[in-house]
Each structure stands twice: as C-alpha cells, then as structure tokens.
Protein backbone atom coordinates (compact mmCIF):
# COMPACT_ATOMS: atom_id res chain seq x y z
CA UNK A 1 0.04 -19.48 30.62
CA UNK A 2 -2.43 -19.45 27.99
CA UNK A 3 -0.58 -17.37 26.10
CA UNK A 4 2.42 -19.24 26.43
CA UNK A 5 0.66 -22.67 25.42
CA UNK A 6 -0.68 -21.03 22.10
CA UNK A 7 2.80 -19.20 20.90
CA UNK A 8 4.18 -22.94 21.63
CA UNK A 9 1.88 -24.15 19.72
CA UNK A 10 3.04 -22.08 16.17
CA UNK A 11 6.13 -22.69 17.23
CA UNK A 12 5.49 -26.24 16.76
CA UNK A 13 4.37 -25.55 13.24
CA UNK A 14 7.26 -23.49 12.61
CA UNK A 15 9.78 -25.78 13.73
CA UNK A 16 8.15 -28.80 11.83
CA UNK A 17 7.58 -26.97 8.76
CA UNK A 18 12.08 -26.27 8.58
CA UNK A 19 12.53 -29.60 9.04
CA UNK A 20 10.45 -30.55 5.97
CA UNK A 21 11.98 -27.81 4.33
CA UNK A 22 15.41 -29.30 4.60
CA UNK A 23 14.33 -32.77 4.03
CA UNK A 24 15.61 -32.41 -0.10
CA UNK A 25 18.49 -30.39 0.64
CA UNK A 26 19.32 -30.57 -3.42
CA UNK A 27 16.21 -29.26 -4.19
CA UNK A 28 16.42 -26.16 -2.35
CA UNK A 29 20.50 -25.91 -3.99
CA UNK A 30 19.02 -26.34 -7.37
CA UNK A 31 15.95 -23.78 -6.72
CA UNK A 32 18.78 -21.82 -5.74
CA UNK A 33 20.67 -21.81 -9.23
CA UNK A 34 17.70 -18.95 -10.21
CA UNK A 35 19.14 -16.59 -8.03
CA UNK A 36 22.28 -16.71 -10.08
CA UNK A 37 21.22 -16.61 -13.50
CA UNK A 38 18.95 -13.33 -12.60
CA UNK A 39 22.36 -11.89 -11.15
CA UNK A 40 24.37 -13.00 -14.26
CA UNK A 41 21.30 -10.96 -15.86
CA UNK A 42 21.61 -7.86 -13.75
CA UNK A 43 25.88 -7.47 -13.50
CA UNK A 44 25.68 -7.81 -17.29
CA UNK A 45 22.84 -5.11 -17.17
CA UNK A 46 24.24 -2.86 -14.85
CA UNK A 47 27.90 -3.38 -15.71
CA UNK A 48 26.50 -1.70 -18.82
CA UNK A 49 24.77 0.85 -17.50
CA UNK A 50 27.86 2.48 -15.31
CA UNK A 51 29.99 1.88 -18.22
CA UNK A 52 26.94 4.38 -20.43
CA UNK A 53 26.83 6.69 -17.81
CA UNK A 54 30.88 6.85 -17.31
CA UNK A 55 30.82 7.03 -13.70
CA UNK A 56 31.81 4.40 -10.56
CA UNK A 57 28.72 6.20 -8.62
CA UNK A 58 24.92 6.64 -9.89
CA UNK A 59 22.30 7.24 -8.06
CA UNK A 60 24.30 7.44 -4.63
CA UNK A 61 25.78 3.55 -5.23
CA UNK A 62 28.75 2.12 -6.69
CA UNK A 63 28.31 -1.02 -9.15
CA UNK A 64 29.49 -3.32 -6.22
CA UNK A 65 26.68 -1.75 -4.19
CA UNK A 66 24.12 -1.46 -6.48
CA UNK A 67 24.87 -5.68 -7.47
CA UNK A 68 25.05 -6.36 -3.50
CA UNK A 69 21.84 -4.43 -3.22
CA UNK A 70 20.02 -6.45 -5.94
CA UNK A 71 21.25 -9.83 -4.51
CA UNK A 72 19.75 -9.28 -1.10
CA UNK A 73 16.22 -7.49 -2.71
CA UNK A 74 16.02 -11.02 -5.08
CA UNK A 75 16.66 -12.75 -2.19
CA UNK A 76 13.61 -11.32 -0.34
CA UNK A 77 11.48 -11.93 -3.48
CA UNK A 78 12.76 -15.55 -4.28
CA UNK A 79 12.14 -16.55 -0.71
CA UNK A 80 8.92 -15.52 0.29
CA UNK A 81 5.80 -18.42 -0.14
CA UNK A 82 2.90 -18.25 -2.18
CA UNK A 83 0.19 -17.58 0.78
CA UNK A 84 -2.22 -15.64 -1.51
CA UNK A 85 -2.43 -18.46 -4.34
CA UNK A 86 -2.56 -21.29 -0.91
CA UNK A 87 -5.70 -19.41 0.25
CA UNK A 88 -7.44 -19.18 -3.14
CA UNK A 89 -6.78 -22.59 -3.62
CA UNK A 90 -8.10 -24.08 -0.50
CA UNK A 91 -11.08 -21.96 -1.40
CA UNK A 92 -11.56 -23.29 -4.70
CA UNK A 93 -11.32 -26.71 -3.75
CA UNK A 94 -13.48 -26.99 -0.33
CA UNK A 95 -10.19 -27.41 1.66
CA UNK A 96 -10.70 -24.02 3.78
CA UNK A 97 -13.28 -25.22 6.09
CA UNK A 98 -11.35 -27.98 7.09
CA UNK A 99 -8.43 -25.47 8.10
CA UNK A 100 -10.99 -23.21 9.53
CA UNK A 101 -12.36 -25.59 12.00
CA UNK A 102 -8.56 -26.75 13.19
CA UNK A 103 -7.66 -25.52 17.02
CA UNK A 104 -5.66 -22.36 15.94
CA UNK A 105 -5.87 -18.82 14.33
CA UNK A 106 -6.08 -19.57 10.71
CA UNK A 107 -3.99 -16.36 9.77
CA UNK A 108 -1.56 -16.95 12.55
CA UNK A 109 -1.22 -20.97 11.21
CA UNK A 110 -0.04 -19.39 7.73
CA UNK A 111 2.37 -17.28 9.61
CA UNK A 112 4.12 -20.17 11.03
CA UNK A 113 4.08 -22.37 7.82
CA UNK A 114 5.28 -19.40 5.56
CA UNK A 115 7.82 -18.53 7.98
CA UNK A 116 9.09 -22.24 8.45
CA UNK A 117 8.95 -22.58 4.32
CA UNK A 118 10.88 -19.49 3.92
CA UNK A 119 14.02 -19.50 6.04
CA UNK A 120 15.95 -22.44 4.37
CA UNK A 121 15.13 -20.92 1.15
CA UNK A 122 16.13 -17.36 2.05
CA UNK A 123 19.45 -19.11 3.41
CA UNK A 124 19.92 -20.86 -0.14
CA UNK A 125 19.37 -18.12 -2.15
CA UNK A 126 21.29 -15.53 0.11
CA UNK A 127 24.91 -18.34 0.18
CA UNK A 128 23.98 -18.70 -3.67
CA UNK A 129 23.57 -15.32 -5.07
CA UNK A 130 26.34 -13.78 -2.28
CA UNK A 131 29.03 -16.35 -3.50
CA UNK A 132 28.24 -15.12 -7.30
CA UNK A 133 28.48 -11.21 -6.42
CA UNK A 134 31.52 -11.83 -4.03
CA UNK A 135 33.34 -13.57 -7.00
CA UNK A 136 32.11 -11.51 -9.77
CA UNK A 137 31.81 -7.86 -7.96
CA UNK A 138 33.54 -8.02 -4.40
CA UNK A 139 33.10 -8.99 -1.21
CA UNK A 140 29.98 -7.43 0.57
CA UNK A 141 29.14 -4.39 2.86
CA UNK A 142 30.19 -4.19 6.23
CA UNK A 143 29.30 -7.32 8.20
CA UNK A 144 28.91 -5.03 11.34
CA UNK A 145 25.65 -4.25 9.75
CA UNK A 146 24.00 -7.24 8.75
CA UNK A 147 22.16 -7.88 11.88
CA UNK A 148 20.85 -4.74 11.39
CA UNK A 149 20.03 -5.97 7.89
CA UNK A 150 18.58 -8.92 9.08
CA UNK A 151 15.83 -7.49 11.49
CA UNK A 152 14.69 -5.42 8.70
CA UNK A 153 14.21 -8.08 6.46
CA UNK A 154 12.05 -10.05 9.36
CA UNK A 155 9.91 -6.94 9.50
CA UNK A 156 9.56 -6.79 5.87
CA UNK A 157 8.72 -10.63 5.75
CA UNK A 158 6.09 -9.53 8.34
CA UNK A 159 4.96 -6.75 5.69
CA UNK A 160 4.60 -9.04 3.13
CA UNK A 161 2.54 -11.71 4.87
CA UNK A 162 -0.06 -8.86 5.70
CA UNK A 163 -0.26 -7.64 1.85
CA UNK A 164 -0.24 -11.54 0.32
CA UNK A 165 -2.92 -12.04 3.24
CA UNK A 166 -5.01 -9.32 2.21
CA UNK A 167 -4.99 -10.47 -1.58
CA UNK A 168 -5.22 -14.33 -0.47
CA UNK A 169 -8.47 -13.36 1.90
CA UNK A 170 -10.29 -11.40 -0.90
CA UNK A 171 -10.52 -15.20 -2.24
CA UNK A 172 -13.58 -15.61 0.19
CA UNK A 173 -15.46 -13.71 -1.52
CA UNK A 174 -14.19 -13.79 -5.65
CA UNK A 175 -12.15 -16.80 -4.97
CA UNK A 176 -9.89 -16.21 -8.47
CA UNK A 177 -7.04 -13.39 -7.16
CA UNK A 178 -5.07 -14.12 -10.34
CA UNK A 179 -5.40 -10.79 -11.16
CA UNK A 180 -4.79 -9.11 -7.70
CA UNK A 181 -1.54 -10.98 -7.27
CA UNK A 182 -0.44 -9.81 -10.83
CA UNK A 183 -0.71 -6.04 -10.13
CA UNK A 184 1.07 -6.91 -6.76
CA UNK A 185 3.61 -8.37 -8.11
CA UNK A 186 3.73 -5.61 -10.69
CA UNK A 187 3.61 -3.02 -8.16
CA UNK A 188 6.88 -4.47 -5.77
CA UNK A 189 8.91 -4.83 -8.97
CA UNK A 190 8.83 -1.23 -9.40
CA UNK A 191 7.68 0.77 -6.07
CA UNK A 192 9.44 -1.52 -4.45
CA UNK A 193 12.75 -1.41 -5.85
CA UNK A 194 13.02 -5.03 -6.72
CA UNK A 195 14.68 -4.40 -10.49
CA UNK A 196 15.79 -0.77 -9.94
CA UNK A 197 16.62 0.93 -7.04
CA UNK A 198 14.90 3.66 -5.65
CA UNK A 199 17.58 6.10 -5.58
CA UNK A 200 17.62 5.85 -9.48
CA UNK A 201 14.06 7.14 -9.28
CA UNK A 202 13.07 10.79 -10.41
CA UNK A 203 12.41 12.52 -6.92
CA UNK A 204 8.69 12.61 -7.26
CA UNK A 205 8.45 9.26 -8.09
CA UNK A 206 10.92 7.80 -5.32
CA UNK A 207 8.91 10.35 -2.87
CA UNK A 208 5.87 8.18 -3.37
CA UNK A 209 7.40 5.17 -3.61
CA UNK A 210 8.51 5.91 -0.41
CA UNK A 211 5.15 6.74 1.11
CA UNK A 212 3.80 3.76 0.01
CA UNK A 213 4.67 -0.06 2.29
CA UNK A 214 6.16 -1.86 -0.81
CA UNK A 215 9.44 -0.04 -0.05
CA UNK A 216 9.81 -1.11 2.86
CA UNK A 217 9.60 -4.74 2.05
CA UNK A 218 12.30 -4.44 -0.41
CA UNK A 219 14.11 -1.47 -0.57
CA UNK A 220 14.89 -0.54 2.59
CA UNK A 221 16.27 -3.83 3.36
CA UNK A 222 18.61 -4.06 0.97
CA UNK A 223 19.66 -0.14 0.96
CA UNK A 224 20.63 -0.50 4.68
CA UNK A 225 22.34 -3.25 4.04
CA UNK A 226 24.53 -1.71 1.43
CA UNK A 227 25.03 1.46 3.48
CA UNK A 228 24.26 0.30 7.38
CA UNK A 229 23.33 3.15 9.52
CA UNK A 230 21.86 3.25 13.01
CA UNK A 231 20.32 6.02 11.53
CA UNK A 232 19.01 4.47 8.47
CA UNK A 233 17.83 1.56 10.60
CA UNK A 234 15.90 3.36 13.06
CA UNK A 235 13.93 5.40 10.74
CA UNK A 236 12.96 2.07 8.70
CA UNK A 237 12.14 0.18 10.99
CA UNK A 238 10.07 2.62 12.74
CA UNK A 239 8.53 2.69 9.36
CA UNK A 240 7.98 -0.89 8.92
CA UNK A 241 6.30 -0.96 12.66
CA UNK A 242 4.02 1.60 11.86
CA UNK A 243 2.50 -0.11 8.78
CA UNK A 244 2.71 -3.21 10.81
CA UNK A 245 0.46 -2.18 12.74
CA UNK A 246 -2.14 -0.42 10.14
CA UNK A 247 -1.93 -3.32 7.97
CA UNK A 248 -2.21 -6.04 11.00
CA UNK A 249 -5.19 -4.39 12.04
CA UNK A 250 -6.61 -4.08 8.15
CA UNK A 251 -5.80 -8.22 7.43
CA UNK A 252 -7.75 -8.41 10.82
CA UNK A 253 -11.12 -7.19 9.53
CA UNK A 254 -11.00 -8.25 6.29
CA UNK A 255 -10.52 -12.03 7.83
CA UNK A 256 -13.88 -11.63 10.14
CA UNK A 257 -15.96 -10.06 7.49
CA UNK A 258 -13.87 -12.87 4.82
CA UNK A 259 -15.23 -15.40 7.33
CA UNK A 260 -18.40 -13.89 7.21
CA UNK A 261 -18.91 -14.15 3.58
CA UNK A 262 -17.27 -17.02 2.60
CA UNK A 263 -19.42 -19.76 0.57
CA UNK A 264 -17.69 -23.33 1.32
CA UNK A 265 -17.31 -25.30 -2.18
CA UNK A 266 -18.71 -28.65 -1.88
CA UNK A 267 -20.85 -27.95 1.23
C-alpha cells in the first residue's frame, strides 16, 4: 500500500505538470517551428551528400531513411528538459533546501516533472518535423514498428535523466556545471548520433560509440525506428536496461554523498 500511495503520488506531479504543459498550446507549436528549420538544414545537407557520393544507399540507409532517422534523433534532443541547469540553479540560489525538505524523493520529483514537461513537447516536435519529412522525403517507416520505437525512446528518456542527473548533482558540490553540460552536449552530438549517424562512422569509432550509453539515447532509437526489428529491439533494449541499472545505481550514490556535501546558499 505504501508503495502504491508514493507512485500515486509522482503520478500526481506528472499528470499536473502535462496539464501546464498544454496550457499555451501556441507556444509549444511555435517552439516547434525549430524542429523544421534544423530539418530544412539537414535534407539540404544530406540531399547533397547522396547526390556527392552518387548512390540512393550510404552507410546502410537511403536519404528517406537517413532524413526519417534525423527527425526522430532531433526529436529526442529538442524534447528532453534542462534538469542539470534546474539543479545548479536551485543550488545557486538557496532554493534546494526547500525542495529537499518536501515529502518526496528529490530525484524521483524531477523524474515526474521532466517527464510531464517533456511529452507534449516530444508530441510537437515529432507531428512538426514528421509532417516536413513526409512532404519533403516520403512517408515514414513501417508503422508496425513504432511501438517498438516508442519504448525505446522511454528507455532512452530514462538514460538521459540519469546522465543530466549526474551532471545536475555534481552542482552540490561546484555548483557552476556550465562546463560539464557543454562536453555532454558535445559528446551526444557525436557518440550519440544526433548530427550523423552511426553507421557513417569508421568501424572503430562506431565500435566505441557503441560501447558507450550515449548511443543508446539517440541512436538506437531512431535506427530501429527506421529499420524495426524484433531483433534490433531486443538487443537495445536489453542494452538500455543494463545501463539503467549501472547508471540508476551510480545517480544513487552520488545524490547521498551530494546531500552530504552540499553547502545551502543563504543559510
């Protein structure tokens, strides 16, 4: 029962934060509009790039695929909140120990309110930057495997929390991450396979992309869902679990010993 009363409980905070989420409707349409210019930017790009190499297929993908595959791994990006630069800031300004003290697991609070900021947007951006591709490239891949698609991309979410946790919680103790969220942002772009795809990558370099968890919070989402495999699936989401599970346990000790260290601003 316990249990039961505290998952209620963030799904309270999930549920509330959607609903303020979809309050300005034409905000989140116009936020949207980004999505669209960056794929403008890429079909030109890539449109370019076939057309240099003078073949339909590179890398394993066909310009339709490799445009689809970009629109979904933008639409992961675009969507995902700032938790890291929320942390540091409620450091910097004192704020933290009043969310400390609240009735709930800090790091499982930020879960909910990410989460709840995140679907509406991912929504936008997905209707916004499929409608562009569809009319400019083709209709998508298979529909059969977007469910598929889906659950990877709530695992990678998942991912992603833990990592932008880890750099948000280092706050408590340097409180300015600026520079920890640049390289992290650096590192996704390329490891994982937010401008270029991994199956462009020499195969040294795409072997340890693929060893590392920033793949699987990009790439593998948006490969399966360009070439859905039961197959494919299993063996990244199997992936995804296991670093789930290293990295839940990692965020999880840093936040005690965070906790430990932290020296409140202003008292």
């Amino acid at each position: 029962m316990r249990l039961c009363r505290g998952l209620a409980k963030y799904c309270a905070i999930f549920k509330a934060e959607v609903a303020n989420s979809l309050v300005y409707p034409g905000d989140l349409a116009s936020r949207s509009l980004t999505i669209v210019m960056f794929m403008w930017i890429f079909s030109q790009l890539w449109r370019a790039t076939y057309r240099a190499a003078g073949s339909d297929v590179v890398g394993g993908l066909t310009l339709r695929e490799t445009l689809w595959y970009l629109m979904l791994a933008e639409t992961i990006v675009l969507s995902r909140p700032r938790l890291s630069t929320r942390v540091a800031e409620a450091v910097k300004d004192g704020s933290i120990a009043y969310l400390l003290n609240k009735p709930y697991n800090f790091l499982l609070y930020q879960m909910a309110v990410g989460l709840g900021n995140s679907i509406a947007r991912l929504a936008f951006n997905a209707l916004a930057g499929g409608a562009f591709i569809w009319l400019t490239a083709g209709p998508p891949p298979d529909p059969r495997g977007w469910p598929l698609a889906l659950a990877s991309v709530a695992a990678a979410w998942l991912i992603d929390f833990c990592l932008s946790a880890a750099i948000g919680l280092a706050a408590f103790v340097t409180e300015d991450i600026a520079a920890f969220e640049w390289i992290y942002s650096k590192v996704q772009m390329i490891l994982g396979g937010l401008l270029i795809p991994l199956d462009f990558f020499p195969a040294w370099l795409r072997s340890v992309a693929l060893a590392m968890p920033f793949a699987y919070t990009i790439y593998g989402p948006a490969r399966l869902f360009v070439d859905p495999s039961i197959g494919r699936f299993v063996a990244l989401f199997g992936g995804q679990l296991a670093w789930l599970a290293v990295l839940g346990v990692a965020v999880a000790m840093l936040y005690r010993r965070g906790v430990a260290a932290l020296c409140i601003n202003g008292g």
